[in-house]
C-alpha atoms as a PDB file:
ATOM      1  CA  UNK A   1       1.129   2.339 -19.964  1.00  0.00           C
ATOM      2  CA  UNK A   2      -1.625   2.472 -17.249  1.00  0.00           C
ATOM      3  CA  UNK A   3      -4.613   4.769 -18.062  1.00  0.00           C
ATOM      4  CA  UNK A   4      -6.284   6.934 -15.067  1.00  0.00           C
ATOM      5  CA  UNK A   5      -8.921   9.361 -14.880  1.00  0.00           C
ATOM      6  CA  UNK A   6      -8.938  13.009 -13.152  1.00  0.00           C
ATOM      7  CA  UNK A   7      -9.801  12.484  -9.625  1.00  0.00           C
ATOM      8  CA  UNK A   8      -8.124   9.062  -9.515  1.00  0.00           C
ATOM      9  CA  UNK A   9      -5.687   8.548  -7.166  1.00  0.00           C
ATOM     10  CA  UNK A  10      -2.760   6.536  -8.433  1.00  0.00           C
ATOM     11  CA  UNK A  11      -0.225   4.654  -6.622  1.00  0.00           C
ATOM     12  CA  UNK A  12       3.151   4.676  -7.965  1.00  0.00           C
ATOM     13  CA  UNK A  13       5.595   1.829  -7.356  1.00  0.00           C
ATOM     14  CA  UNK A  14       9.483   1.218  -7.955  1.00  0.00           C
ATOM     15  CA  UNK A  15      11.461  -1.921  -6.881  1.00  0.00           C
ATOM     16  CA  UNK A  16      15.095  -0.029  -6.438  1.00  0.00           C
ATOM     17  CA  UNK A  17      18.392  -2.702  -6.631  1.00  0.00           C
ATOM     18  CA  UNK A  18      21.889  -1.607  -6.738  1.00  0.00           C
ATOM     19  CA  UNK A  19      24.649  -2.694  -9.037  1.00  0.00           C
ATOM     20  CA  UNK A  20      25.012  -5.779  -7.325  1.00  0.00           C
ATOM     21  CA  UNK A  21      21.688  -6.602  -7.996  1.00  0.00           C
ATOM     22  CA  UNK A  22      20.549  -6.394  -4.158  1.00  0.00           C
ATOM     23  CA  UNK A  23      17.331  -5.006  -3.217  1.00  0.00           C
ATOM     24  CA  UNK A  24      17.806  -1.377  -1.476  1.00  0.00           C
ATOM     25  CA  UNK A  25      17.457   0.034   1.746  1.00  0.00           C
ATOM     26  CA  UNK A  26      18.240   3.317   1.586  1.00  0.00           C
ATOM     27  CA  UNK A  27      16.619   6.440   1.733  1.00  0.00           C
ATOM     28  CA  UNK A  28      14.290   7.339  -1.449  1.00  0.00           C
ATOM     29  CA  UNK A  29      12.892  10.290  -2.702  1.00  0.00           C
ATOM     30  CA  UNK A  30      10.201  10.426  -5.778  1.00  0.00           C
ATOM     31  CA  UNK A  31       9.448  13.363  -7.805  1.00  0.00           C
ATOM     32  CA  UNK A  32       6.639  14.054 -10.127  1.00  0.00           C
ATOM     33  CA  UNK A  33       5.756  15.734 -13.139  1.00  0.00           C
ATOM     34  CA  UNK A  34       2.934  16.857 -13.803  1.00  0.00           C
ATOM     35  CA  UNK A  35       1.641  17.183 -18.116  1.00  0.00           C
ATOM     36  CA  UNK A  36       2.355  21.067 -17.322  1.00  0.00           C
ATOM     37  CA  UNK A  37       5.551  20.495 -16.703  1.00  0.00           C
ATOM     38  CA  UNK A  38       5.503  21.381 -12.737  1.00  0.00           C
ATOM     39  CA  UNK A  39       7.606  19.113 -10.953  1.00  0.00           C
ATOM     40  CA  UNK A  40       6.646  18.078  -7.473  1.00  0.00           C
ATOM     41  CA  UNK A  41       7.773  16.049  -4.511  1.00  0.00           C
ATOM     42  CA  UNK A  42       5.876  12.750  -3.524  1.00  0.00           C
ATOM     43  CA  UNK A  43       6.093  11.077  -0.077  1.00  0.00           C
ATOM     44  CA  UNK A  44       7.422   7.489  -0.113  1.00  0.00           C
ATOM     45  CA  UNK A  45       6.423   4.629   1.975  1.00  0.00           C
ATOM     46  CA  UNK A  46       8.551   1.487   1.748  1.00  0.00           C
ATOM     47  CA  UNK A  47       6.301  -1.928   2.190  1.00  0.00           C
ATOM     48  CA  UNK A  48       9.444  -4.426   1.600  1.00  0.00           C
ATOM     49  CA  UNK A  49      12.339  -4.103   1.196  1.00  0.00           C
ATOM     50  CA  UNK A  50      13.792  -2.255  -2.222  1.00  0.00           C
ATOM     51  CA  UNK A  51       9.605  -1.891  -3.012  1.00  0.00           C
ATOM     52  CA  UNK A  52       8.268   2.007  -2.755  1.00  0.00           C
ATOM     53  CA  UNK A  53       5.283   3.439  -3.026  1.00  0.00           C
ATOM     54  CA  UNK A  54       3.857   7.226  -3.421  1.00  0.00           C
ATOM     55  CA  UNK A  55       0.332   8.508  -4.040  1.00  0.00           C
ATOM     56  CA  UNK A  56      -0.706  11.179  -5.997  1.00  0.00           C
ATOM     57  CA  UNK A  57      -4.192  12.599  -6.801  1.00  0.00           C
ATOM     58  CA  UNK A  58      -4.133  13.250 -10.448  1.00  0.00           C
ATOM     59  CA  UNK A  59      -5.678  16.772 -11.537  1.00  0.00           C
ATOM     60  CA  UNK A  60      -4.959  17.020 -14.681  1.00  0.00           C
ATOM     61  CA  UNK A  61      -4.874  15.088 -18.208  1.00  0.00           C
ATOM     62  CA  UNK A  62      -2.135  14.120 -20.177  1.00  0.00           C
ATOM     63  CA  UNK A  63       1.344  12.193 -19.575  1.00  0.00           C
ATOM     64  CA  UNK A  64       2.660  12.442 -16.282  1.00  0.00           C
ATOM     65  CA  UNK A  65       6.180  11.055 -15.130  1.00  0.00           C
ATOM     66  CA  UNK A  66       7.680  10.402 -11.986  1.00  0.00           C
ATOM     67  CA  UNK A  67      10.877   8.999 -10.555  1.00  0.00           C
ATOM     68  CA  UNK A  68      12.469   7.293  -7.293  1.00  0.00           C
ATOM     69  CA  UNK A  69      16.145   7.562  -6.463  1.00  0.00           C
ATOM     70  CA  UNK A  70      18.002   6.489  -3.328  1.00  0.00           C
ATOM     71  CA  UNK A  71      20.729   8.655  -1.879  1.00  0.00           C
ATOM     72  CA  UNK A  72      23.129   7.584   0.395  1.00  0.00           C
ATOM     73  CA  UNK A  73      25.235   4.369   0.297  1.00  0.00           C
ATOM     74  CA  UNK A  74      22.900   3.051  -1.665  1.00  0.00           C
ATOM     75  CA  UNK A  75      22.438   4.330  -5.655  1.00  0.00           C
ATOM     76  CA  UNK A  76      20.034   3.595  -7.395  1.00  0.00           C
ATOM     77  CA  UNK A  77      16.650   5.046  -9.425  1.00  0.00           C
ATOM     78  CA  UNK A  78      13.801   4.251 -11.773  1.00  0.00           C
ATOM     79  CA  UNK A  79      11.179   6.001 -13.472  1.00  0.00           C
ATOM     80  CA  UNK A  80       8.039   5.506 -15.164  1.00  0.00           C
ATOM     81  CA  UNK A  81       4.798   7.477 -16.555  1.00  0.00           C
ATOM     82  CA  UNK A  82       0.805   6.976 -16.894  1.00  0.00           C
ATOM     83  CA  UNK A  83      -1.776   8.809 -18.451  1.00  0.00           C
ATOM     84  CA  UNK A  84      -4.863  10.619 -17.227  1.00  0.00           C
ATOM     85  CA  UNK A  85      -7.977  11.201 -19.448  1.00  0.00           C
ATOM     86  CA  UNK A  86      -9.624  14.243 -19.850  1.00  0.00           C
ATOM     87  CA  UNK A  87     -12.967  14.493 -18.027  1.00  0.00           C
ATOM     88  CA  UNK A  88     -16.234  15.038 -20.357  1.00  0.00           C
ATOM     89  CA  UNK A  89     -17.773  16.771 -16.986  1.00  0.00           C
ATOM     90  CA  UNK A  90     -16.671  20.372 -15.701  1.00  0.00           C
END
């Protein structure tokens, strides 16, 4: 599990294939969840294909989660989580 610090911004990254192992092209959405439980939407960017990437500017300590999923012709989804440490400084 990767470990961040408050302030940090962290790039999240999921390589999406579909059941016939291909790499997707579809469209993909990523959500995020914050350790408060507040979910949130992230934009994607797409590098290569069936690799995306959002950013996120973490703001708070503990586990957060997100996930991609493609909708459309194409299904598919993955998730994954990270830590941020709490800050000693106010």
């Amino acid at each position: 599990m990767n470990i961040y610090d408050i302030g940090d911004q962290v790039r999240m990254q999921c390589l999406l294939k579909d059941y016939d192992n291909a790499l997707t092209t579809g469209t993909v959405t990523c959500e995020v969840k914050d350790p408060s439980g507040n979910v949130a939407a992230a934009t994607t960017s797409t590098p290569a294909t069936g690799i995306y990437h959002a950013f996120i500017t973490i703001d708070e300590a503990g586990i957060w989660y997100y996930r991609f999923e493609s909708v459309g012709a194409t299904i598919a989804a993955g998730e994954g989580s990270f830590t941020a440490n709490a800050s000693q400084f106010p």
